[in-house]
Protein backbone atom coordinates (compact mmCIF):
# COMPACT_ATOMS: atom_id res chain seq x y z
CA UNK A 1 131.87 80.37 99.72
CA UNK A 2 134.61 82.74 99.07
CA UNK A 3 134.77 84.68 102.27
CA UNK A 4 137.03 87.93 101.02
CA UNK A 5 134.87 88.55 98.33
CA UNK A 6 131.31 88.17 100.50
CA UNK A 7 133.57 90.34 103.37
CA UNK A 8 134.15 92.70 100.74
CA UNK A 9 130.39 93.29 99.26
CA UNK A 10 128.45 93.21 102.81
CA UNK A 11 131.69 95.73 104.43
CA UNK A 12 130.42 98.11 101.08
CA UNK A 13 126.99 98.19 102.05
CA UNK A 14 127.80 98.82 105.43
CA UNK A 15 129.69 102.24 104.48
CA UNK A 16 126.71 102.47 102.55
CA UNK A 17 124.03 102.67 105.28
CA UNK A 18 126.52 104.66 106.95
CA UNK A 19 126.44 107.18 104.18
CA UNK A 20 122.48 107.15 104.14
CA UNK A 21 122.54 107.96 108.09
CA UNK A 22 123.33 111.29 107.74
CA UNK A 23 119.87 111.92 107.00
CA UNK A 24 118.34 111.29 110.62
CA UNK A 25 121.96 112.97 112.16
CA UNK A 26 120.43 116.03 109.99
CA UNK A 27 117.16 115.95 111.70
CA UNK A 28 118.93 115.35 115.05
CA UNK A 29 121.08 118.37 114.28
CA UNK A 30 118.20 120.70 113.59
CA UNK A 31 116.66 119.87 116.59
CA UNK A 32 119.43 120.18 119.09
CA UNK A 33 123.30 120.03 117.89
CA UNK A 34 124.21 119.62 120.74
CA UNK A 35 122.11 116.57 122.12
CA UNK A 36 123.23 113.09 122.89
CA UNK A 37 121.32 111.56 120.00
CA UNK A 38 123.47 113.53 117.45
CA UNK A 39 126.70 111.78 119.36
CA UNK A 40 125.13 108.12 118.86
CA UNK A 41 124.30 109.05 115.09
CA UNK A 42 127.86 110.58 114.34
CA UNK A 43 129.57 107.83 116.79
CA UNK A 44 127.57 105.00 114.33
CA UNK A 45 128.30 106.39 111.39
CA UNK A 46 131.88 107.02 111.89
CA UNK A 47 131.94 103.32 113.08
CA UNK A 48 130.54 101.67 109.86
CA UNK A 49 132.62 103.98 107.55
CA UNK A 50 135.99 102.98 109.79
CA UNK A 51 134.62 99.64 110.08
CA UNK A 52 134.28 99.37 106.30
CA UNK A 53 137.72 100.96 105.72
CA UNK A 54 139.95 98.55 108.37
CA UNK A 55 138.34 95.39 106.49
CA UNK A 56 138.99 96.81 103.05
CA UNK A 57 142.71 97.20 104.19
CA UNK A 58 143.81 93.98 106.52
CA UNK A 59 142.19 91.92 103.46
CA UNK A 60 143.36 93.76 100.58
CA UNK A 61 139.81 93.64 99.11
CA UNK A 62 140.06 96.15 96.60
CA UNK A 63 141.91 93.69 94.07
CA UNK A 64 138.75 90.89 93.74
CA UNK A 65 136.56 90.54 90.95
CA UNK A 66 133.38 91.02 91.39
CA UNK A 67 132.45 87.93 89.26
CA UNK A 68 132.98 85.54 91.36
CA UNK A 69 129.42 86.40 92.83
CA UNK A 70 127.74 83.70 90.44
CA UNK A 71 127.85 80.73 92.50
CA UNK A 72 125.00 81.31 94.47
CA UNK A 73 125.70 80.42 98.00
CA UNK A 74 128.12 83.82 97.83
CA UNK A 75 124.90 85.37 96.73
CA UNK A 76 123.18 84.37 99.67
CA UNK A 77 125.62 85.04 102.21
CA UNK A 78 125.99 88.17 101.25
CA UNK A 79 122.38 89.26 101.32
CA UNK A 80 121.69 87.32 104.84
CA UNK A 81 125.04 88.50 106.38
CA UNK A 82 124.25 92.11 105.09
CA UNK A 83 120.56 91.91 106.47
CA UNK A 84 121.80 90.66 109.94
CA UNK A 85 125.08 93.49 109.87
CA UNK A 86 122.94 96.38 109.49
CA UNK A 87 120.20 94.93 111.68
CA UNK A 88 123.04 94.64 114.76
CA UNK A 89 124.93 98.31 113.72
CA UNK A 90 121.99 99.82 113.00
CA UNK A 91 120.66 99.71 116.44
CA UNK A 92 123.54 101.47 118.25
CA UNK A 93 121.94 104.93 118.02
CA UNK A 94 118.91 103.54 119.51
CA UNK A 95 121.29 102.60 122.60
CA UNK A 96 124.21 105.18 122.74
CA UNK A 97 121.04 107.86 122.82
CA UNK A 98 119.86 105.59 125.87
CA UNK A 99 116.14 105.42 124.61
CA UNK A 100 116.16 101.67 124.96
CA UNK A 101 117.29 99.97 127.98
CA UNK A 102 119.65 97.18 126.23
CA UNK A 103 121.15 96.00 123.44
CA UNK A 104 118.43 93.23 122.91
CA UNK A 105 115.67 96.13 122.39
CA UNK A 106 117.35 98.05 120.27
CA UNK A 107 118.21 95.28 118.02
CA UNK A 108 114.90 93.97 117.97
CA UNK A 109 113.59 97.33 117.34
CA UNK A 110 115.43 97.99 113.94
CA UNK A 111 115.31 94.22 112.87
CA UNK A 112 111.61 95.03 112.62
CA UNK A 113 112.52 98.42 111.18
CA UNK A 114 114.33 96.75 108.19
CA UNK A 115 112.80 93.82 107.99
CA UNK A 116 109.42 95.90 107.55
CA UNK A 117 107.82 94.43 110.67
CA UNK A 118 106.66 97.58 112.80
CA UNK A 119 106.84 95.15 116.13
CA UNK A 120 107.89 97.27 118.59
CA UNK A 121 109.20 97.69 122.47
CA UNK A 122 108.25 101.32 122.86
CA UNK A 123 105.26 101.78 124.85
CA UNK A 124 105.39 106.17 124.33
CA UNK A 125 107.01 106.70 121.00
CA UNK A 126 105.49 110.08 121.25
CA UNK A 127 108.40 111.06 123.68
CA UNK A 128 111.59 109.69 121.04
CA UNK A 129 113.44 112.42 120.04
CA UNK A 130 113.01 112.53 116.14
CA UNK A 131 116.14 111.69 114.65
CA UNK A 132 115.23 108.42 116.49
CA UNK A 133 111.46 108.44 115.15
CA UNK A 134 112.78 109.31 111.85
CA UNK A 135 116.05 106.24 111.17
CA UNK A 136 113.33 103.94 112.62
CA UNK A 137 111.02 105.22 109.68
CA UNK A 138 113.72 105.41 107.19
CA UNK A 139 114.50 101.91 108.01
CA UNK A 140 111.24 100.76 106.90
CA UNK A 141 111.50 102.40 103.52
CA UNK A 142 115.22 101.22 102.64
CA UNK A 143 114.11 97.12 104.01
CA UNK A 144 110.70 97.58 101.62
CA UNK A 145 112.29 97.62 98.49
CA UNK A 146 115.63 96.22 99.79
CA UNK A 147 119.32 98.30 100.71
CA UNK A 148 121.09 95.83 98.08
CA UNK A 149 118.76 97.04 95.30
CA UNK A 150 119.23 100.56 96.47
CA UNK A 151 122.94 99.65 96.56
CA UNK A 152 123.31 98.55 92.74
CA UNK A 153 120.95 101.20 92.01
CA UNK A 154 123.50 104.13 92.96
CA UNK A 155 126.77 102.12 92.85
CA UNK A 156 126.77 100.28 89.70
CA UNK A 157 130.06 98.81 90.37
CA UNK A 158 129.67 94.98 90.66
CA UNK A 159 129.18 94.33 87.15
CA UNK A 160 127.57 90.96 86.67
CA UNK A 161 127.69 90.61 90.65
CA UNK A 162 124.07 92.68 90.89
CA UNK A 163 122.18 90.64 89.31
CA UNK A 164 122.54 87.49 91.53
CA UNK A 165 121.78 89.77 94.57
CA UNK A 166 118.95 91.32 92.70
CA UNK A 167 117.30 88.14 92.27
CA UNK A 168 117.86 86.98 96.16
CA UNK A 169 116.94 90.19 97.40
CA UNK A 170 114.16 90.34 95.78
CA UNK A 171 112.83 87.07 96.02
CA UNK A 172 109.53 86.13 94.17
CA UNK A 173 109.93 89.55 92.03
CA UNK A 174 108.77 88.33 88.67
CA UNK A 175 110.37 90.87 85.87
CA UNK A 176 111.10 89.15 83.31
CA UNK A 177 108.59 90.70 80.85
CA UNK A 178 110.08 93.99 82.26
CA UNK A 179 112.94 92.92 80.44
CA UNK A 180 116.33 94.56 80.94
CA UNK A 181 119.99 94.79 82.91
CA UNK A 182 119.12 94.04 86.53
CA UNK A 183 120.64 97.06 87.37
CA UNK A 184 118.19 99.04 84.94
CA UNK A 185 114.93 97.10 86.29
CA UNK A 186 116.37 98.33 89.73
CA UNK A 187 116.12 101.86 88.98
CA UNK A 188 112.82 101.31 87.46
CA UNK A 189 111.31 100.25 90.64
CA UNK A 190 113.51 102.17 92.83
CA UNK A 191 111.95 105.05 90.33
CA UNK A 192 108.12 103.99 91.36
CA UNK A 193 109.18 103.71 94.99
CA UNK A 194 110.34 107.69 94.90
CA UNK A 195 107.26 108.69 93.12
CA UNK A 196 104.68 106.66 95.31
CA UNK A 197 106.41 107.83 98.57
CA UNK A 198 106.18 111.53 96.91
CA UNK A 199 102.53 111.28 96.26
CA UNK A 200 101.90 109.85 99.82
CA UNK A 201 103.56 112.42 100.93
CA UNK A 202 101.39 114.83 98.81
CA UNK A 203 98.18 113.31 99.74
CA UNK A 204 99.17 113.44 103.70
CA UNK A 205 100.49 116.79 103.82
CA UNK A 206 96.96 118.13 101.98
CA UNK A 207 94.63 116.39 104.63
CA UNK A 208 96.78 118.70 107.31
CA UNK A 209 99.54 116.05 108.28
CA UNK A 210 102.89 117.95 109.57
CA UNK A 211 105.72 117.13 107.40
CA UNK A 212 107.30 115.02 109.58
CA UNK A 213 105.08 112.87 110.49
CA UNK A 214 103.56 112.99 106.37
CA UNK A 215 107.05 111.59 105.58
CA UNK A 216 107.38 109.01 108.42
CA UNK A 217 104.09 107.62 107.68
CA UNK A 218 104.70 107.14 104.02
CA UNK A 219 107.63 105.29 104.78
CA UNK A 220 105.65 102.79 106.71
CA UNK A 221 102.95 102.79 103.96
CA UNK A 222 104.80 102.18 101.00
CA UNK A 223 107.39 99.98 102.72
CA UNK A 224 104.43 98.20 104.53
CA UNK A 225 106.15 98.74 107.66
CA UNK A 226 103.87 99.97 110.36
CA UNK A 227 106.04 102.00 112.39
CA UNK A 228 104.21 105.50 113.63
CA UNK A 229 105.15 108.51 115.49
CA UNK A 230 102.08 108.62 117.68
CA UNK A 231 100.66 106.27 120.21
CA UNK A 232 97.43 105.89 118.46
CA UNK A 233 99.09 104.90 115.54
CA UNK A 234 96.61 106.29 112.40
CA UNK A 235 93.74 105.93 114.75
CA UNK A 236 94.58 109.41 115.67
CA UNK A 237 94.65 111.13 112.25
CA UNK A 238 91.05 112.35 110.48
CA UNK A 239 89.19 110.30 107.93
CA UNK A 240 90.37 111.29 105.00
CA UNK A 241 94.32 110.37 106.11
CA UNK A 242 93.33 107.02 107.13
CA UNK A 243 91.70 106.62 103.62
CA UNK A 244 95.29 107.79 102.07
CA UNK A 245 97.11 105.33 103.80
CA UNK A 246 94.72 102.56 103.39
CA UNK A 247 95.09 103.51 99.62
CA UNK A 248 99.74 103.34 99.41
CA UNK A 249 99.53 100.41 101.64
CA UNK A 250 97.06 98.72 99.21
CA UNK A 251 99.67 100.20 96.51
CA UNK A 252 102.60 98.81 98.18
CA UNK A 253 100.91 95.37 98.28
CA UNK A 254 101.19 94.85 94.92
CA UNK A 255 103.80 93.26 92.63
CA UNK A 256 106.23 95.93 91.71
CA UNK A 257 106.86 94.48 88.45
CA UNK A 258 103.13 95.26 87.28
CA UNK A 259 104.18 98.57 87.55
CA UNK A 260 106.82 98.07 85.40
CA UNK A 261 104.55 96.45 83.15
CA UNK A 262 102.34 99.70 83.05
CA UNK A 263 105.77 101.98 82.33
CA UNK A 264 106.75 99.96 79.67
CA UNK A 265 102.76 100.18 78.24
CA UNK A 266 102.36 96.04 78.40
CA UNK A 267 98.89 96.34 79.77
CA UNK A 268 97.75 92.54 78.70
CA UNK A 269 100.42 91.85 81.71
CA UNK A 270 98.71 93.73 83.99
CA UNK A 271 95.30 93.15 83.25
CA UNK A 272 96.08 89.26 83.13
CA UNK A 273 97.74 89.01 85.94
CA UNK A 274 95.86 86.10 88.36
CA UNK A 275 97.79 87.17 91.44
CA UNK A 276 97.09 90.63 91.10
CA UNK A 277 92.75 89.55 90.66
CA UNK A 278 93.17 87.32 93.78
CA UNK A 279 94.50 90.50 95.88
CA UNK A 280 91.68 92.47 94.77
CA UNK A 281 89.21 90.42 95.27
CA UNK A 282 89.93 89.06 98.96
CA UNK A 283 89.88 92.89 99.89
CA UNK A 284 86.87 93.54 97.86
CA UNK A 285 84.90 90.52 99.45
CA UNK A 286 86.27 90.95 102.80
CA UNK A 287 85.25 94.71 103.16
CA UNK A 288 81.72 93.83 103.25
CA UNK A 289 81.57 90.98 105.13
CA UNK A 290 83.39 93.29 108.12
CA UNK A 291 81.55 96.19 107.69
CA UNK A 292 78.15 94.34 108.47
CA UNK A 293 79.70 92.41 111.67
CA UNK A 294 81.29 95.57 112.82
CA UNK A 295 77.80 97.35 112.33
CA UNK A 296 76.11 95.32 114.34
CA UNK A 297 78.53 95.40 117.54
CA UNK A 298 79.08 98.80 117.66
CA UNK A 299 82.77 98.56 118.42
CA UNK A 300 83.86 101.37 115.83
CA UNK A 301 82.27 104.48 114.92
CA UNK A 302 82.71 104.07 110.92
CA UNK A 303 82.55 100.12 110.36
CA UNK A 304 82.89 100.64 106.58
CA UNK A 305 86.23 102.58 106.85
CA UNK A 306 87.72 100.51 109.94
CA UNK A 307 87.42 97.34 108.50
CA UNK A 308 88.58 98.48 105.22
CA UNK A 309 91.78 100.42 106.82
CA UNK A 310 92.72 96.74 108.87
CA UNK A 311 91.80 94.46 105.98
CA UNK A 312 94.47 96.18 104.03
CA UNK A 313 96.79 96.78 106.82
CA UNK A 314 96.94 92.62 107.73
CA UNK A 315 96.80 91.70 104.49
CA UNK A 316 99.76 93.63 103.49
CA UNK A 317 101.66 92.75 106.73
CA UNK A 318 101.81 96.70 106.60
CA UNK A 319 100.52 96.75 110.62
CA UNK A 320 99.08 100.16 111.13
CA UNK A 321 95.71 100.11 113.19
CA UNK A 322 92.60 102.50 113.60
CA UNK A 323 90.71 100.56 116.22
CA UNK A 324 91.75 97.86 118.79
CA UNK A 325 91.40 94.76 116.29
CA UNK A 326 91.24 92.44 119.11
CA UNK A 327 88.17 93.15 120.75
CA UNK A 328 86.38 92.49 117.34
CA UNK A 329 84.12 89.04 117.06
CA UNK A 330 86.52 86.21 117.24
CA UNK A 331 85.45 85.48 113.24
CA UNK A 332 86.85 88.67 112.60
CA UNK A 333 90.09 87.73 114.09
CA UNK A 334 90.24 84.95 112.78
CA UNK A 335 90.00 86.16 109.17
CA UNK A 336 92.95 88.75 110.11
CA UNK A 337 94.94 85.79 111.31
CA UNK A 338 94.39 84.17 107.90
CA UNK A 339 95.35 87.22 106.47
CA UNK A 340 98.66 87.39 108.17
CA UNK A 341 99.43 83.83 106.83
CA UNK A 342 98.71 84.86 103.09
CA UNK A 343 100.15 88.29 102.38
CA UNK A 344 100.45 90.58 99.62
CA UNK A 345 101.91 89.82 96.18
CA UNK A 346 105.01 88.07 95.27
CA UNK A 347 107.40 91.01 95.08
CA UNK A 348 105.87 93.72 96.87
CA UNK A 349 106.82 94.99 100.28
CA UNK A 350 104.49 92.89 101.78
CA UNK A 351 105.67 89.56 103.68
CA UNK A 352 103.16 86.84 104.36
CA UNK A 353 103.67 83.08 102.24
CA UNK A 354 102.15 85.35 99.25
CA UNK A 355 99.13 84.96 97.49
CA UNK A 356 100.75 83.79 94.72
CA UNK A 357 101.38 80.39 96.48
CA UNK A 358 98.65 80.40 98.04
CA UNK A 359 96.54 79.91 94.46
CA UNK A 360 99.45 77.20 93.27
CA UNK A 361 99.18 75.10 95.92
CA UNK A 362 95.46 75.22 95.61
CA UNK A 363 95.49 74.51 92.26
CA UNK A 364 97.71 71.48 92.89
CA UNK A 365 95.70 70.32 95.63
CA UNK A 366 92.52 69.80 93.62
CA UNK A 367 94.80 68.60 90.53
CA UNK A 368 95.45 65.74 93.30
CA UNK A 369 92.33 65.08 94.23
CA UNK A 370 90.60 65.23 90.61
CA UNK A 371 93.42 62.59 89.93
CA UNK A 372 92.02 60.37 92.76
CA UNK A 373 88.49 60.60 91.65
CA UNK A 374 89.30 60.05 88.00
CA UNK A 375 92.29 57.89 87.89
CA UNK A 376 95.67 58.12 89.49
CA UNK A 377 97.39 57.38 86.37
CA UNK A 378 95.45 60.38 84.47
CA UNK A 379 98.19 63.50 83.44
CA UNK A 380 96.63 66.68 84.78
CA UNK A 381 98.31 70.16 84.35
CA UNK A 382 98.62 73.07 87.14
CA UNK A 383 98.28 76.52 84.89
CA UNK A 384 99.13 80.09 86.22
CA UNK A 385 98.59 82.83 84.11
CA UNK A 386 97.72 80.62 81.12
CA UNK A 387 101.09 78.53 81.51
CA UNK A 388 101.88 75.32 82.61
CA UNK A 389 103.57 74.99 85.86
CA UNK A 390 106.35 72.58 86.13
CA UNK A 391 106.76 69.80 88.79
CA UNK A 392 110.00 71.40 90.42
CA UNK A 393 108.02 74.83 90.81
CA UNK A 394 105.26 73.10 92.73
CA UNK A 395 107.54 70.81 94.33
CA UNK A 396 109.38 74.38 95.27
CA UNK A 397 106.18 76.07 96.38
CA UNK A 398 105.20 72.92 98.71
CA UNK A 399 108.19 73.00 100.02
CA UNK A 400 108.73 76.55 101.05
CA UNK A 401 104.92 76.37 102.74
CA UNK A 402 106.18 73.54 104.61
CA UNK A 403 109.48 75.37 105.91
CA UNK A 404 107.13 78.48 107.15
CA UNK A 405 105.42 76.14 109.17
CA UNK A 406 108.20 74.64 110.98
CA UNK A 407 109.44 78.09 111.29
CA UNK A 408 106.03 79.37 112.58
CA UNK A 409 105.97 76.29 114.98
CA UNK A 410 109.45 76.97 116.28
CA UNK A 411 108.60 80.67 117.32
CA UNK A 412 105.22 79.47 118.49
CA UNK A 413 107.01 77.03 120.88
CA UNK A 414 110.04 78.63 122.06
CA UNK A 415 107.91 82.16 123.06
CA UNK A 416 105.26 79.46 124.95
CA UNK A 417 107.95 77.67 126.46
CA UNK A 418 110.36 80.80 127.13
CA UNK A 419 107.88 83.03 128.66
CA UNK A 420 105.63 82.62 131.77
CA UNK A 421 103.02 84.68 131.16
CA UNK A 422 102.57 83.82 127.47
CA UNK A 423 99.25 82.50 126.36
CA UNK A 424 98.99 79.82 123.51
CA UNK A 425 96.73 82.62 121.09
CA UNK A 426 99.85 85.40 122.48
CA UNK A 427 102.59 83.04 121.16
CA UNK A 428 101.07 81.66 117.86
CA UNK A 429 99.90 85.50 116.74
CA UNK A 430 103.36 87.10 117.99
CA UNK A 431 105.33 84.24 116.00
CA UNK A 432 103.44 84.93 112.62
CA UNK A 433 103.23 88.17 113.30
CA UNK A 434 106.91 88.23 113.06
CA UNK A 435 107.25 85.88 110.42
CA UNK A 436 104.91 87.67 108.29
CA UNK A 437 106.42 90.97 108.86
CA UNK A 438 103.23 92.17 109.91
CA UNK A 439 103.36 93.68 113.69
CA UNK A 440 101.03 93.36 116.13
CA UNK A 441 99.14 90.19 117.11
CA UNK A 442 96.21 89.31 119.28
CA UNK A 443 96.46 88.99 123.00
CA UNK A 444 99.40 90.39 124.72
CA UNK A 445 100.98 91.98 121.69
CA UNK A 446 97.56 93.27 119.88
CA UNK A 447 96.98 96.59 118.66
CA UNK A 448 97.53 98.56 122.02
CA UNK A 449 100.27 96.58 123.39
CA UNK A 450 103.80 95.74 122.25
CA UNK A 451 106.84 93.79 122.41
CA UNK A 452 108.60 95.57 125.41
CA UNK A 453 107.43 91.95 128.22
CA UNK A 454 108.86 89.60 126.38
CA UNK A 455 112.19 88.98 127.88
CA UNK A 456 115.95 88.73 125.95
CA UNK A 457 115.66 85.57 124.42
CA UNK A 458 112.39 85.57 122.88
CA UNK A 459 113.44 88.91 121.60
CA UNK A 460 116.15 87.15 119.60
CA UNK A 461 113.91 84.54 118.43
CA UNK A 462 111.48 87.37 116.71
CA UNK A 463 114.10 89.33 115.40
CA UNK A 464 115.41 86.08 113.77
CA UNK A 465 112.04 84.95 112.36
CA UNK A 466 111.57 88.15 111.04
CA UNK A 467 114.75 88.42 109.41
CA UNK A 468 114.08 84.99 107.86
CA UNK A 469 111.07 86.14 106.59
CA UNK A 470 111.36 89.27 105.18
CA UNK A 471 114.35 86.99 103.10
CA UNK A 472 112.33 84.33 102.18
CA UNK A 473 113.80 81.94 104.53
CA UNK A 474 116.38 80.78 102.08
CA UNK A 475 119.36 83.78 102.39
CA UNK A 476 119.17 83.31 106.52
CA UNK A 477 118.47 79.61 105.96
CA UNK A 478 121.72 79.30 104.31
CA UNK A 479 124.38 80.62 106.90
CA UNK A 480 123.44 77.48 109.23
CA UNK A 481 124.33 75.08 106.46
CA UNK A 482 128.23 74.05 107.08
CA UNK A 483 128.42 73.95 103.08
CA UNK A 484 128.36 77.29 102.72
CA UNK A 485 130.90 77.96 104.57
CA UNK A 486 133.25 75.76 102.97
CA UNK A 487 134.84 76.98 99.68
């Protein structure tokens, strides 16, 4: 790894976020100039820009070529050292404002922020002031579709450089049929994202939403976050704002490169596209099945809308709830526990394995077993899409599933292990909860609770496994291999 040149790209992005902070110091200003959250903004911001501007001198940066990005251990250092830098400065306004108690919280609380989680410690977020509410929002929108991406969209100056981190980034983002310069298939989504925020936005502000909050909550939508700026979550909004959101999270579960497909008018793409089906349908069969167990408990007042609203929500790891999910008949759960495993789409906002592996290594388990029943020396193809699937992409697929378990395990164990209290359904749910960038859990961190009990080191744990996954495991995966490190 050449460490100058990684120094050099993660110090940029750094001044970058800095630059991009000035949005909730705004807020913070027009609320009260004079408060101590404007200090902790302008004392952050000032500290990434100087930050940036010390590195870029003591290691004469200025003078490296941003080619040397193409081996692609650089590329992954960069992106997991970024992810993990703006994750630990990111959280300092959350402390110097003192609305956390420690360090631990507050970078466990914008971990999830970036990382698109919406786990939080707060138990009243009602009483943050709202340049707080509003960076933890923004957070979620600029981790969704990624701060590199935004990064080469507006600073086109690495050259060939972008497109390795373009491809990390966005892991599992399948655009080649939107064919183009990385940097020109970034402002194409980054393009969508504006417009789909805008018209959630729209939508929210028409059904009587405050700006604010309109804003905030189309961050979390989109981005399939999950952080809100009331208590109650989207519980406490009417009908028809519950149906909006259901409708962008949905939206941001897809694969962003079908809606390149659509702006580029390749609609065989899109209407082909086998992921895209399976996403569909799971929500379209599940939707029924809840709304007649959920009729015949009497837990919610509108089954049909409920279970539609939390279907979406798990599925999409977006996290937002309308009812206390936890009380609902353990089959229930247990579907939304599924659902927390699977996902969204391969390069949507969503975490979650994806359903896209989900239907390859289906396909290649009953490949393996018509084998055994016919003969074990028979050649039988695995086809996505029409095409045939290569060995090292199963191999790959297989092997990533395999690494989310251990991961899963690991944060299952340690949270069992490192906390007293902790129940076995508590620490399973929290750890792919976390994993899967989706939020809440069952037990002690369901619906109405949160993160806020679970002491210093578990925090760490989480706001490692959900760094790893929102990265795909491979970009944090990297930094503890001694070979990267070595030049």
């Amino acid at each position: 790894m050449d460490k100058r040149f990684v120094l050099n790209i993660v110090s940029r992005i750094l001044a970058f976020t800095s630059v991009i902070m000035l949005l909730p110091l705004g807020m913070a200003v027009y609320d009260d100039p004079h408060s101590l959250e404007v200090k902790s903004f302008i004392i952050t911001i000032l500290s990434g820009i100087i930050l940036f501007a010390i590195v870029q001198f003591l290691f004469n940066l200025r003078k490296i070529s941003y080619n040397k990005i193409a081996s692609a251990k650089n590329g992954l250092a960069v992106v997991g050292l970024s992810w993990i830098v703006l994750s630990l400065w990111g959280a300092f306004p959350l402390l110097l404002s003192k609305v956390v108690p420690s360090y631990t919280d507050a970078v466990f609380e914008i971990a999830s922020g970036f990382t698109t989680t919406g786990a939080s410690i707060f138990r009243d977020v009602e009483i943050l002031p709202r340049g707080i509410l509003f960076w933890r929002s923004l957070t979620h929108w600029l981790g969704g579709m990624g701060v590199i991406v935004l990064f080469i969209t507006i600073l086109p100056v690495l050259g060939t450089t972008s497109s390795q981190l373009y491809k990390i980034e966005t892991s599992g983002l399948d655009t080649d049929k939107a064919s183009g310069p990385s940097r020109i298939i970034a402002r194409k989504l980054w393009a969508i994202y504006f417009l789909i925020t805008g018209l959630s936005v729209a939508l929210l502000i028409i059904g009587g939403m405050p700006l604010f909050d309109s804003l905030c909550h189309s961050f979390g939508a989109i981005a399939t976050g999950g952080f809100s700026t009331k208590n109650t979550s989207i519980g406490g909004y009417s009908a028809y704002i519950q149906w909006v959101i259901t409708f962008i999270m949905f939206l941001g579960g897809i694969n962003f490169a079908i809606y390149c497909y659509l702006t580029i008018k390749k609609w065989k793409l899109f209407r082909d596209n086998g992921e895209f089906r399976v996403y569909l349908g799971i929500i379209l069969f599940s939707i029924p099945v809840f709304f007649l167990f959920l009729r015949n408990t009497g837990l919610t007042d509108n089954p049909l809308r409920a279970g539609a609203f939390q279907i979406v929500s798990i599925l999409t790891a977006t996290g937002y709830s309308t009812a206390n999910f936890d009380i609902w008949p353990n089959g229930l759960r247990m579907m939304l526990v599924i659902f927390m495993f699977i996902g969204g789409c391969a390069g949507s906002t969503s975490g979650g394995l994806k359903i896209i592996r989900a239907i390859i290594s289906t396909k290649s388990g009953l490949r393996y077993v018509r084998q055994t029943v016919s003969s074990p020396r028979s050649i039988m193809l695995v086809k996505y899409d029409s095409k045939v699937l290569s060995e090292d992409t199963i191999r790959a697929v297989f092997g990533f599933m395999a690494l989310y378990g251990i991961f899963f395990l690991f944060g299952s164990f340690f949270l069992l292990a490192s906390e007293p209290s902790c129940d076995i359904e508590t620490a399973t749910t929290a750890s792919i909860a976390c994993l899967s960038t989706v939020g809440p859990g069952l037990g002690k961190v369901g619906p109405l609770q949160n993160y806020a009990w679970i002491s210093a080191p578990g925090k760490w744990v989480l706001s490692f496994l959900m760094l790893a996954g929102r990265l795909e495991l491979y970009a944090i995966l990297a930094l503890f291999i001694p070979r990267t490190w070595q030049k």
